[in-house]
Protein backbone atom coordinates (compact mmCIF):
# COMPACT_ATOMS: atom_id res chain seq x y z
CA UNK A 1 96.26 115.14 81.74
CA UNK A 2 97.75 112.02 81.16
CA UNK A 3 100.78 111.34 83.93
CA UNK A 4 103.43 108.03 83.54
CA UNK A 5 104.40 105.71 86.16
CA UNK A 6 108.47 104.91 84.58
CA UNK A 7 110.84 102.34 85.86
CA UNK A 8 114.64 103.12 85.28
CA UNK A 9 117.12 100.85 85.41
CA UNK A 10 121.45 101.44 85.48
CA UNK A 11 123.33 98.24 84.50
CA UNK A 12 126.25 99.93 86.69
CA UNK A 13 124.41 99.88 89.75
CA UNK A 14 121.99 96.77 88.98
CA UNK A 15 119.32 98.71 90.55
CA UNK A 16 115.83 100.15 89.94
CA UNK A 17 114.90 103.25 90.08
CA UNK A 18 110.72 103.75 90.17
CA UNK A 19 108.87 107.25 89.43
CA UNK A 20 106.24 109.19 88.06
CA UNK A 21 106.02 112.59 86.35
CA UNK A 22 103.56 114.04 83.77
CA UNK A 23 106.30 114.54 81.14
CA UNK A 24 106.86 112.37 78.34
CA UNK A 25 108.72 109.05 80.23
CA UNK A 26 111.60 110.07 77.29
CA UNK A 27 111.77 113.79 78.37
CA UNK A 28 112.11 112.73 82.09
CA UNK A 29 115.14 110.31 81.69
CA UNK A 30 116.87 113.40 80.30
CA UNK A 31 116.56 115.19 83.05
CA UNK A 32 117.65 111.99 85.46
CA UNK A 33 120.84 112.24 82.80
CA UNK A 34 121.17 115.86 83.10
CA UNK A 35 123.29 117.49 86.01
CA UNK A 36 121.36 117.33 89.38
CA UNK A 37 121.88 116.66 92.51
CA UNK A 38 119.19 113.59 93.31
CA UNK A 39 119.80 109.95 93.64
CA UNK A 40 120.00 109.11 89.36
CA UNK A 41 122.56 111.81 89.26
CA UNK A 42 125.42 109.75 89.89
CA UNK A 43 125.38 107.07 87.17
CA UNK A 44 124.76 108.21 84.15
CA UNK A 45 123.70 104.86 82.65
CA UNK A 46 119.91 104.88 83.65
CA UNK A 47 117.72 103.19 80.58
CA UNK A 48 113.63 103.44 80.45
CA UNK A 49 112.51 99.78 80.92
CA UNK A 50 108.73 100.18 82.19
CA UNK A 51 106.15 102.98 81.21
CA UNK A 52 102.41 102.59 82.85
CA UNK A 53 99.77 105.26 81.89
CA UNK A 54 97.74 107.15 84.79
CA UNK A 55 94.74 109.29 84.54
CA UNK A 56 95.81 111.35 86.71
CA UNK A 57 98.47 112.47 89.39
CA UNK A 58 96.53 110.12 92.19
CA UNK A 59 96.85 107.63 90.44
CA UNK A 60 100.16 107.67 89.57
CA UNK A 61 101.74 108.59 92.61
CA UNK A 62 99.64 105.38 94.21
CA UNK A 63 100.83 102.78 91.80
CA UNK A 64 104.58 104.26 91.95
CA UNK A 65 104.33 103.85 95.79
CA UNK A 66 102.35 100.27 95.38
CA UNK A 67 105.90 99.65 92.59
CA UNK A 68 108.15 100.48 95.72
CA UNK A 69 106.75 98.76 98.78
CA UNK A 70 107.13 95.42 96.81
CA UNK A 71 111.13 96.09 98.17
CA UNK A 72 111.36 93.25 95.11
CA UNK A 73 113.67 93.16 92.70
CA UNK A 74 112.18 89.84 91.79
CA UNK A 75 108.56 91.71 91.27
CA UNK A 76 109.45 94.22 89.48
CA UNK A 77 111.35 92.23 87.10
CA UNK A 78 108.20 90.20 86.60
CA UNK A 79 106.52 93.58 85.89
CA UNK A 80 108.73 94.59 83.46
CA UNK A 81 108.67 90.97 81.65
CA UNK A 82 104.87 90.89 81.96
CA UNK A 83 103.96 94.11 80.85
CA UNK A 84 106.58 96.32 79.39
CA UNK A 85 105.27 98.78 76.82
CA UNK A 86 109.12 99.82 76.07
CA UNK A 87 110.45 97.90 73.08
């Protein structure tokens, strides 16, 4: 089963927001948009800017926490420009 490491991003808040799930990256922001009560909630601006491909849950949930200790907005912009499969 194929599982997606997804970056989010709300223009609002200029801020990141890094996950993975094993639902389509497009299904999940749906769900951030939806009526919740977690962090994305709030703003409902949140745009997929950054989809990586895992093998497997492992995997994914390493490379979203490897995404998050950068603490880098700088990074993760050069992630995004670097290797964005989103538009």
């Amino acid at each position: 089963m194929i599982y997606f490491v997804y970056i989010l991003y709300s223009k609002s808040l200029d801020r990141f927001y890094v996950g993975h799930n094993k639902d389509n990256p497009t299904e999940r922001l749906r769900r951030h948009l939806s009526n919740h009560k977690g962090f994305t909630a709030r703003i409902k601006d949140w745009e997929i800017v950054y989809t990586e491909n895992c093998k497997n849950k492992g995997e994914a949930y390493l490379r979203e926490r490897t995404i998050k200790a950068w603490k880098s907005k700088r990074m993760i912009l050069q992630l995004i420009k670097n290797n964005s499969s989103i538009g």
